[in-house]
Every structure is written in C-alpha cells, then in structure tokens.
Protein backbone atom coordinates (compact mmCIF):
# COMPACT_ATOMS: atom_id res chain seq x y z
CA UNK A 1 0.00 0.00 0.00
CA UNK A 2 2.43 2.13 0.69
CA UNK A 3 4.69 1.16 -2.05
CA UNK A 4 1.47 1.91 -4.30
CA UNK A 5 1.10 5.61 -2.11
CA UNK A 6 5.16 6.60 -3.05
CA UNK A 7 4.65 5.23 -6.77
CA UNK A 8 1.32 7.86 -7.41
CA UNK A 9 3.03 10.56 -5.66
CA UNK A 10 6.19 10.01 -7.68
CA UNK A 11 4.38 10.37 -11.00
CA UNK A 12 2.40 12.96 -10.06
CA UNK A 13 5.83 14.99 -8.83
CA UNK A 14 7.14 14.11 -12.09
CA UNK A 15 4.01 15.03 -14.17
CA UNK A 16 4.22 19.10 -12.46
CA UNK A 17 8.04 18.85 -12.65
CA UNK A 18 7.16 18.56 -16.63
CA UNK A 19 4.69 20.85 -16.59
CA UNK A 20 6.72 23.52 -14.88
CA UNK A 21 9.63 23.50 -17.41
CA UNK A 22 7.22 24.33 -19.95
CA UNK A 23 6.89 21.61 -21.74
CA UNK A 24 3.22 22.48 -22.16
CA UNK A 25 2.13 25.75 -24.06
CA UNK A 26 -0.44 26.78 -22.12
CA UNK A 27 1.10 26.85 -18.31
CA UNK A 28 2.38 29.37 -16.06
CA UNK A 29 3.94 29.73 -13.39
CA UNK A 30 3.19 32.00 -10.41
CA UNK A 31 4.43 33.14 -7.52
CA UNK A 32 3.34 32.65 -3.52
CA UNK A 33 2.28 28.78 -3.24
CA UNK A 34 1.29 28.54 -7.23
CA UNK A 35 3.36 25.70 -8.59
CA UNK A 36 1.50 25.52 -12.35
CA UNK A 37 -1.93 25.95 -13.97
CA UNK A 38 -2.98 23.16 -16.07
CA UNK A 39 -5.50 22.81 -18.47
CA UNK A 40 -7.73 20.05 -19.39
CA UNK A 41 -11.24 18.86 -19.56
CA UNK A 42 -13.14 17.17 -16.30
CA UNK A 43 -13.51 13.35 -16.22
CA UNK A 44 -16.20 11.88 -14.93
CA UNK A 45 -16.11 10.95 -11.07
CA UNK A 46 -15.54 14.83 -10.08
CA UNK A 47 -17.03 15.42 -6.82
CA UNK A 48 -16.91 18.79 -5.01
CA UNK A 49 -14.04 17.81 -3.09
CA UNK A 50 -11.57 16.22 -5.64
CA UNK A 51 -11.53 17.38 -9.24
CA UNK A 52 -10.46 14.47 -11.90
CA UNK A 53 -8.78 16.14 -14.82
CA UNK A 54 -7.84 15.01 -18.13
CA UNK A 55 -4.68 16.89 -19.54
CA UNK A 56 -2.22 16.24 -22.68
CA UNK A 57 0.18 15.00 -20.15
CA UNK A 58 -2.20 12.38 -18.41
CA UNK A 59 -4.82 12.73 -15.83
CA UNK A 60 -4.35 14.25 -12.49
CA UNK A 61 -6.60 14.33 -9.01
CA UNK A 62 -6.26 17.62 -7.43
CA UNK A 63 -7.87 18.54 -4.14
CA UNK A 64 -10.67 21.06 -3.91
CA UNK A 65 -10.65 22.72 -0.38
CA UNK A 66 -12.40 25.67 1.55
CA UNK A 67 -9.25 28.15 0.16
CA UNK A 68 -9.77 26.94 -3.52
CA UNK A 69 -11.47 30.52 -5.36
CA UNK A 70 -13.70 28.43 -8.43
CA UNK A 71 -15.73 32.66 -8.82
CA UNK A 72 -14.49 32.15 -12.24
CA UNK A 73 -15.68 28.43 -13.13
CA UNK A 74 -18.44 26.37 -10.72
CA UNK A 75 -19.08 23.99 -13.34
CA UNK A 76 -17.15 20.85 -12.96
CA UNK A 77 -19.05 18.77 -15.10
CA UNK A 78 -17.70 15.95 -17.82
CA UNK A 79 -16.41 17.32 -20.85
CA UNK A 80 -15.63 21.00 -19.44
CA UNK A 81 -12.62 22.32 -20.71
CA UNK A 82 -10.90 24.48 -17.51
CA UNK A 83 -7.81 25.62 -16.80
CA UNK A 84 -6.18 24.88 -12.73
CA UNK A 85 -3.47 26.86 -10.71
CA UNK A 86 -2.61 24.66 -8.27
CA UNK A 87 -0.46 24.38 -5.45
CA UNK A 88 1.40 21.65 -3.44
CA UNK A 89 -0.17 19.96 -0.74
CA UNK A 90 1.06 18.42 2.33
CA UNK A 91 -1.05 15.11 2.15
CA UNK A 92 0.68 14.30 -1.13
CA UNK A 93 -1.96 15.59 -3.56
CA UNK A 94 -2.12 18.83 -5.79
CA UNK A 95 -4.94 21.76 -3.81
CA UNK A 96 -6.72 23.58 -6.27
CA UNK A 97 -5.56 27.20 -6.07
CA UNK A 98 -7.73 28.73 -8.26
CA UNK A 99 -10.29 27.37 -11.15
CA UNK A 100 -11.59 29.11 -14.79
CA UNK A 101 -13.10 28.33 -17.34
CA UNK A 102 -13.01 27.77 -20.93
CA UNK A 103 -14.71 30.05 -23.55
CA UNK A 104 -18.35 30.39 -23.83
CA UNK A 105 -20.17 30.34 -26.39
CA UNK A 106 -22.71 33.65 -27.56
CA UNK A 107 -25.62 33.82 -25.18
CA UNK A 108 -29.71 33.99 -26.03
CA UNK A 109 -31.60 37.14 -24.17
CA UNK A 110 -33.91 35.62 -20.74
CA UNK A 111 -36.82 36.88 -19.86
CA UNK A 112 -35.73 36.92 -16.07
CA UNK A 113 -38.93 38.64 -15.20
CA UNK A 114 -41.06 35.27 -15.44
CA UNK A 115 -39.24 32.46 -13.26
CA UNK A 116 -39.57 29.00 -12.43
CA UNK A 117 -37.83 27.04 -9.55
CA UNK A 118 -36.76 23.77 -9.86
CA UNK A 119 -34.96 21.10 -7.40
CA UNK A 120 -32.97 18.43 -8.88
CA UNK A 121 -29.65 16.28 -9.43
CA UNK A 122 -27.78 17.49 -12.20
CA UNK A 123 -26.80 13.98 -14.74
CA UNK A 124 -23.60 13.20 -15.86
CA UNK A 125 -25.02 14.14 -19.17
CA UNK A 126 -24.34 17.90 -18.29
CA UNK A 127 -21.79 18.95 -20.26
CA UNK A 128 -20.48 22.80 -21.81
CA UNK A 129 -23.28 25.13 -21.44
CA UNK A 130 -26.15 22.94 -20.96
CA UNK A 131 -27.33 21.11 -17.92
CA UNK A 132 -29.13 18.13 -17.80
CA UNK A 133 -31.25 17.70 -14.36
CA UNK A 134 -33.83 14.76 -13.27
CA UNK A 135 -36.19 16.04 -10.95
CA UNK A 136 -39.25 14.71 -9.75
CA UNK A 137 -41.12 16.22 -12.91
CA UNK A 138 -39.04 14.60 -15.24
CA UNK A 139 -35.57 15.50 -17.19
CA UNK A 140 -35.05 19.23 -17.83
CA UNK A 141 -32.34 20.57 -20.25
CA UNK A 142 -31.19 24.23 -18.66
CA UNK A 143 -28.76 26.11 -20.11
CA UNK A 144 -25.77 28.28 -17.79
CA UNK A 145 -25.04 31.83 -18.88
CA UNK A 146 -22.62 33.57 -17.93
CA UNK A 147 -24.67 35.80 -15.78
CA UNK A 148 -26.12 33.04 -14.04
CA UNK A 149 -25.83 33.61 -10.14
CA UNK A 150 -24.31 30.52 -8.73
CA UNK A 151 -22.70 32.53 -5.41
CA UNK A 152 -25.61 29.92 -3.73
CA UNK A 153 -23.34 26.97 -4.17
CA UNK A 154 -19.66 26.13 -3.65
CA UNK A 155 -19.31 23.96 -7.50
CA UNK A 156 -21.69 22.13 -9.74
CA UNK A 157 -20.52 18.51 -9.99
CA UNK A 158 -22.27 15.75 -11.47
CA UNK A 159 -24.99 13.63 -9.08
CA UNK A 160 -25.29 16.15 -6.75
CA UNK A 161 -28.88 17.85 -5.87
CA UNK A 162 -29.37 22.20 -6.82
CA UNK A 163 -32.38 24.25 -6.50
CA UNK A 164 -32.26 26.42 -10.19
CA UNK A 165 -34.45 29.43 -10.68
CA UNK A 166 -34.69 29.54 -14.48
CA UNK A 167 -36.45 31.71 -17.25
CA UNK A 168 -37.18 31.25 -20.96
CA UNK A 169 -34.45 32.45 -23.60
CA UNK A 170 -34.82 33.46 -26.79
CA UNK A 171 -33.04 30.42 -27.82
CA UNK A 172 -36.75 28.80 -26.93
CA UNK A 173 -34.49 26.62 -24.36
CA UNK A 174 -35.00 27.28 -20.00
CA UNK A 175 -31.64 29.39 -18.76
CA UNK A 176 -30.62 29.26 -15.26
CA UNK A 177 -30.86 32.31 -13.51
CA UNK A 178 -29.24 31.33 -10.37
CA UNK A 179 -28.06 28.10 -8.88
CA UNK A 180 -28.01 27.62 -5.25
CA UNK A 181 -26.74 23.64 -3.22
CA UNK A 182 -29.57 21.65 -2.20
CA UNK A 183 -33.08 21.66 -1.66
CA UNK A 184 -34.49 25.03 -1.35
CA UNK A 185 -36.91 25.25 2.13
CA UNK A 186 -36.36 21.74 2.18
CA UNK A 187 -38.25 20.09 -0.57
CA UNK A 188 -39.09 20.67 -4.05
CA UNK A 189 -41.55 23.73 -5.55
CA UNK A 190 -42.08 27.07 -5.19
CA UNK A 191 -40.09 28.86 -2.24
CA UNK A 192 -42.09 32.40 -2.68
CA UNK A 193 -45.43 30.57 -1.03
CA UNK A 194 -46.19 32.20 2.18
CA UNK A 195 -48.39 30.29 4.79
CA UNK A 196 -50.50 31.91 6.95
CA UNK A 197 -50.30 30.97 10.01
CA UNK A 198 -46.76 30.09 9.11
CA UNK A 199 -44.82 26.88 10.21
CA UNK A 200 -44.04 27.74 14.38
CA UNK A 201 -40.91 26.84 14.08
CA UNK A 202 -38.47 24.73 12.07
CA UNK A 203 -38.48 20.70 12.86
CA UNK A 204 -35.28 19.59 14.80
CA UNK A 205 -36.10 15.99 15.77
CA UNK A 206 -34.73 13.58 13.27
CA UNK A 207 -37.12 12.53 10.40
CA UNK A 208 -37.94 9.48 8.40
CA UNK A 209 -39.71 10.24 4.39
CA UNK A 210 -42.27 7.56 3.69
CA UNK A 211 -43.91 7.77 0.64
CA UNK A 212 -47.53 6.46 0.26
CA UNK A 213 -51.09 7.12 -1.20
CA UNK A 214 -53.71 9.68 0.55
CA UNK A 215 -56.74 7.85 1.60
CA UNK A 216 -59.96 9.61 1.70
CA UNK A 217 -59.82 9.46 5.90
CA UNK A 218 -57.78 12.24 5.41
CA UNK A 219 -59.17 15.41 7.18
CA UNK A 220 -57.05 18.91 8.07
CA UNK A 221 -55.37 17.71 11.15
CA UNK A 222 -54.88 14.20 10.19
CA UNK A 223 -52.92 12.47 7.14
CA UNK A 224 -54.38 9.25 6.54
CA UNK A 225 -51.68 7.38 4.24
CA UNK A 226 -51.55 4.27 2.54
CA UNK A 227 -47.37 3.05 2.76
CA UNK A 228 -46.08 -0.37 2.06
CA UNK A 229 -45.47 -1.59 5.50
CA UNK A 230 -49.73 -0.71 6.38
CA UNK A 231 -51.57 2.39 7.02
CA UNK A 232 -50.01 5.56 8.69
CA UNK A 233 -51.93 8.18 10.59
CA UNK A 234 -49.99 11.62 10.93
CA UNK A 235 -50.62 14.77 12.61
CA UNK A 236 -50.33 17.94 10.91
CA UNK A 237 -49.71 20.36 13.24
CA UNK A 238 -48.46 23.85 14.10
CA UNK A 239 -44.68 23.43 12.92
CA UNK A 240 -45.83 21.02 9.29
CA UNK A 241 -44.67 22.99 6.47
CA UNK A 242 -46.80 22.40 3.77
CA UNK A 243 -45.81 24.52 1.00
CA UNK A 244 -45.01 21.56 -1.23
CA UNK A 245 -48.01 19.57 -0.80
CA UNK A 246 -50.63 21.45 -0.35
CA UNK A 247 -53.26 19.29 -2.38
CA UNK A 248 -53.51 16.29 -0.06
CA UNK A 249 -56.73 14.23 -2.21
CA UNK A 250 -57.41 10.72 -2.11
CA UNK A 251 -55.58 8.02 -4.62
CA UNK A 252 -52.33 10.87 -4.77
CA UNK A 253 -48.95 10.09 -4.17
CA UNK A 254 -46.82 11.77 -1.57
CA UNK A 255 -44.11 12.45 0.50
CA UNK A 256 -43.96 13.23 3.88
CA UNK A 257 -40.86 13.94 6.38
CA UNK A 258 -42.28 12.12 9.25
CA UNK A 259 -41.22 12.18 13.48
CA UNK A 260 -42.23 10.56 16.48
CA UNK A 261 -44.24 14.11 18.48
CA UNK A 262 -44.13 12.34 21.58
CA UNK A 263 -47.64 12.36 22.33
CA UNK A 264 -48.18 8.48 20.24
CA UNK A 265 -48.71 9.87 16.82
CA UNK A 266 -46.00 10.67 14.01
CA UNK A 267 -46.18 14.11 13.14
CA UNK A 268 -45.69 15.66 9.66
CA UNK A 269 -42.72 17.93 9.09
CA UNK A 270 -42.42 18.34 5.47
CA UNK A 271 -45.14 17.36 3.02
CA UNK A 272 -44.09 17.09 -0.62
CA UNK A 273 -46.35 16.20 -3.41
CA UNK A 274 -45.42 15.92 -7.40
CA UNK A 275 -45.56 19.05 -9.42
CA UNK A 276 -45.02 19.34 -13.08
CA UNK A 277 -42.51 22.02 -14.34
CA UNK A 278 -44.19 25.19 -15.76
CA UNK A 279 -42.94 28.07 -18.75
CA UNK A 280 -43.56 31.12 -17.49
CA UNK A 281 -46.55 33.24 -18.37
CA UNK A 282 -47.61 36.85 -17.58
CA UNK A 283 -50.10 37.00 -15.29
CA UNK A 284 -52.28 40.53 -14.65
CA UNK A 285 -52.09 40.49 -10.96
CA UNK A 286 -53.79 44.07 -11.45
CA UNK A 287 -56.94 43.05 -12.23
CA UNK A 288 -57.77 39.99 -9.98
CA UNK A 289 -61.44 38.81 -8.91
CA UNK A 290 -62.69 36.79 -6.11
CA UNK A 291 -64.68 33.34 -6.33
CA UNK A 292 -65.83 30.99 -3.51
CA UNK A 293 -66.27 27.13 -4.01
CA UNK A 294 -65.28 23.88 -3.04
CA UNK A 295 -61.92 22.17 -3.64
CA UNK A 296 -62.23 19.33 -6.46
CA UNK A 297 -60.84 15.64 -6.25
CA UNK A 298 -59.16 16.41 -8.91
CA UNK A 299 -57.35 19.12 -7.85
CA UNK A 300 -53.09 18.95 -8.02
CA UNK A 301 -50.06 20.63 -6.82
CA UNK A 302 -50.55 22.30 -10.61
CA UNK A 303 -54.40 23.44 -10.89
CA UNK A 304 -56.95 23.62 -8.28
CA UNK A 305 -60.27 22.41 -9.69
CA UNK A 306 -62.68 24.62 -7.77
CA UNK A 307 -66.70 23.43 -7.67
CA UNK A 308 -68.73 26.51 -7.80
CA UNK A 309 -72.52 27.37 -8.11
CA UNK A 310 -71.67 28.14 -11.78
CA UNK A 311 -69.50 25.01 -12.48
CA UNK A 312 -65.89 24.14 -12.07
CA UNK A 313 -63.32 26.07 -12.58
CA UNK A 314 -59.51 25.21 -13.33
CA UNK A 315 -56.79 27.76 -12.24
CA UNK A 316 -53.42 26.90 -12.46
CA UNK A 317 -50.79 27.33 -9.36
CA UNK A 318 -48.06 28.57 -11.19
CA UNK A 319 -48.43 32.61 -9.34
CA UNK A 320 -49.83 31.50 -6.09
CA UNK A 321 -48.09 33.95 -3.19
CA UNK A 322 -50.35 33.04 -0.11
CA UNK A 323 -52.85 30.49 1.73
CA UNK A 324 -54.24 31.59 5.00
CA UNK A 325 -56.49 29.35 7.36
CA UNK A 326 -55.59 26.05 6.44
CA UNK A 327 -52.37 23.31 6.42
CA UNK A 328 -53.65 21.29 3.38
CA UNK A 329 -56.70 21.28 1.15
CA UNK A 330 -58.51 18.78 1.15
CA UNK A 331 -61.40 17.23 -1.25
CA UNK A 332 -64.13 19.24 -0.33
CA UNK A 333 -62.62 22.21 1.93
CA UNK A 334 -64.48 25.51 0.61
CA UNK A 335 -62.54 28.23 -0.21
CA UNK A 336 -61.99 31.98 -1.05
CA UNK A 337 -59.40 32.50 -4.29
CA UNK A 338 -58.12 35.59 -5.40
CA UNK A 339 -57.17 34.85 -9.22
CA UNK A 340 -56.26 36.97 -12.42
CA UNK A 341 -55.96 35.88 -16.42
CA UNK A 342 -52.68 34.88 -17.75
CA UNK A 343 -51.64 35.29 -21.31
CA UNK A 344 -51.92 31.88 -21.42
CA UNK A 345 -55.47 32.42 -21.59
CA UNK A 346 -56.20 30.43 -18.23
CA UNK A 347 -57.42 31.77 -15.23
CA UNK A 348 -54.43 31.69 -12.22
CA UNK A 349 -55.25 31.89 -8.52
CA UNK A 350 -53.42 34.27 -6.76
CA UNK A 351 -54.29 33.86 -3.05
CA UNK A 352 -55.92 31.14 -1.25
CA UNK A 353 -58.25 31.80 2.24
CA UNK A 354 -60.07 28.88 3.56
CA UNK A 355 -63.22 29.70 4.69
C-alpha cells in the first residue's frame, strides 16, 4: 500500500516537474504557493471535493478545499474544458488554487422577469453550457449563462442535488438564472409561497420520508396514508410545512418527512407532493377577482379544480403567493381565491383563504 502511495506521488511529482519546465504551451507559473496551472477537460467521477482532470500530459486528481477561489468556473461537469493553478499539498496531492473556465459560447436574451424554480440532481449528461437535471417532474435541459448567479453553491458537480431558478431564452431553451446547493426550504416547488399561520418553528427531531397514497380518511389535522409496511396516521400540526403539498386528495402520491411528536402519533414535518414544471406566463395580478367554491378531487399541486354554483373552474398554481387558514386542502374544503388571467389564456389563482 504504501509502495502503491510513493509510486502515485512520484508520477504525479514528475508530471508538475514537466509541466513547470514548460513543456506544455499553455502553463504558467506563479508566484506565492502557485506551482502551475494546467488545463484540461473534467472526467467523470468529479465530486466537489476532488476534481479528476484530463490533460495532454495524463490525468491528475487535485484537491478542492475551503481556500480553492472556483468565482471564475463552478461547473465541474464531464467534458468541461478548464484551466487549474494549483499548489502543493502536504497530504501528497495537488490543492486547487484557483479554477476558470473555458470560452463560452454567444448567449440567447432571458426573460428573467417570469421564473420557475426547480430542485434536482444534475446527470452526468451535463456537459459545456447545458445542464441536464432529473427532478421529480421529469428530465429538464437548462442552459448556464454567464450571468447566471451561482454565489448559492460552492461547485456544480455531477450527481449532486441544486435548486435552479430559471427563465425562458430566446433560444426557446430554460436558462438558469441562479443556482443555489440543495433543496431550497427543504423540498421541491415554489419557495415564494407564504403560509399563513406560518410553520411555528423549524423541525429539529430527526425525520424518516415515507412515501404512500392519501386515503380519503384524510381530514385537516390528520394524514391518513396508505405506505407499504400498512396504514399511517400523521398529525399535521403547528410546525408542518406544507408549502409543497398542499393538495392532499385521495388516490395521490406523496411524501412526507415524518417524526415521532411524543404524544403516540407521528407528526408531519415536510409534506411534498409531485408538481409538473411550468414556462412562465404573464399574469395581470392588477386586475384579480374573487370566487368561492369547493376544492375538487381532482385538484393537483398544478391546478386547483374549484366546484362553484356556476361550475368548475380550473386555475393553475403557477403565481400563487399566499394560503391563509388552512395546512392542506382537502377534497371538499371551501374556499376563497383571489385569481387573475394569464396570457396563457387560463385563469391563475393568486391567493388562497379557507373559509
């Protein structure tokens, strides 16, 4: 093993010792701890703690730490041509010094006025300016700009799960208007939903996600769900933040961050339902009106099918800011929604108020 250790180390030594009496065209050399900067393309296996990089004189692992500056290049996925300056370290493996990036390509004009937010892992198919992510939704295909704000995360590697807030381009493909690590407010879905009363405080007990089917038990203070391993019953209570599953009707699919309250009863945390990705539309939040009806069975975390004197009506989710008076909605709850006309020619609600 340690025969193996001195042999890596060795070729490594000898690899910089090349590259340092300029045997390749595009290195420099530069003072303080700066032994070289290499350039390559990423190979697959980057994490966001050691970089694999393919260069003309072989391929190198070099360490990315807390004193490595990547402002000038986050994206470490396959296929990225970058340039390194990197710096001996004492565990025997290059540190990262500093990280940029190849040239980009021109850039299509976004709409940032009409966002979207999206959680998912970003696929090893992400490569030069276009990401590929899986998210609950499905696969998305987002492209970086150079303006994209990515000051939200340390790198973007491969496997790894962002929250994107992307617009339309003129290029007809979704652009990434800023990148941020992890799940945004802890699950997937919009973050700009505002609960009234809010969550009381933020969950610290550990949690368990089961995933199961609504049954039509399910009321406003109790869960009723169908899992694998038999039927759960789980209290929604003061603290369950339910901003990504609001539409809690029988037969649907869910998750639910789930811990023990103490009292007999598991108690909901986080409730997260599917929801389809959305383009953008403009929505006249000038002109809204008011309607009052029932909540449909058919309703999702994407339209709320709302039973009125007059018929149903279908307005889409997409611009919802509020819900006051109620956790989850439920087949049958009555309601109060604000909504306005999109230029999508459907009718979106606004604001929610249980009545």
């Amino acid at each position: 093993m340690k025969k193996n250790k001195f042999a890596k180390g060795w070729l490594t030594a000898c690899l910089v010792m090349g590259l340092t009496t300029g045997l390749h065209p595009g290195v420099t050399v530069q003072a303080a701890e700066v032994i070289a900067t290499v350039s390559g393309t990423v190979r697959s296996g980057t994490t966001a703690e050691l970089l694999l990089l393919s260069t003309k004189e072989g391929n190198m692992e070099i360490k990315i730490d807390s004193g490595t500056d990547a402002s000038a290049c986050k994206v470490l996925l396959p296929g990225e041509s970058i340039s390194v300056s990197v710096s001996h370290g004492s565990d025997e493996y290059l540190h990262a010094v500093r990280i940029t990036a190849g040239e980009k390509k021109t850039e299509a004009s976004v709409d940032a006025s009409n966002t979207s937010t999206v959680t998912g892992t970003i696929t090893k198919k992400g490569q030069g300016d276009v990401l590929y992510v899986k998210t609950p939704q499905g696969d998305m295909e987002i492209k970086l700009d150079s303006s994209t704000n990515m000051s939200g995360c340390s790198v973007l590697v491969a496997d790894k799960t962002y929250t994107i807030v992307c617009a339309r381009g003129s290029d007809a493909y979704m652009h990434a208007v800023s990148i941020s690590d992890g799940i945004s407010g802890g699950a997937s879905g919009s973050v700009n939903l505002s609960l009234t009363p809010s969550p009381a405080a933020a969950v610290t007990a550990q949690t368990t996600t089961v995933t199961g089917t609504v049954s039509d038990k399910t009321r406003e203070d109790r869960l009723f769900l169908s899992t694998k391993d038999g039927e759960m019953e789980i209290v929604i209570d003061a603290n369950t933040d339910s901003r990504y599953g609001m539409m809690v009707m029988p037969e649907r699919k869910i998750n639910v961050a789930v811990y023990n309250g103490g009292d007999g009863y598991m108690h909901a945390a986080t409730i997260v339902a599917p929801k389809e990705s959305v383009f953008p539309v403009n929505v006249d939040t000038s002109n809204t009106s008011t309607v009052t009806g029932t909540v449909g069975g058919k309703s999702t975390e994407n339209v709320l099918y709302l039973d009125t004197p007059q018929g149903q009506m279908e307005l889409k989710l997409d611009k919802l800011s509020s819900v006051a008076g109620c956790k989850i909605l439920v087949k049958g709850r009555k309601l109060s929604v604000s909504c306005a006309r999109g230029d999508d020619a459907y009718m979106h609600a606004v604001g929610i108020t249980a009545v």
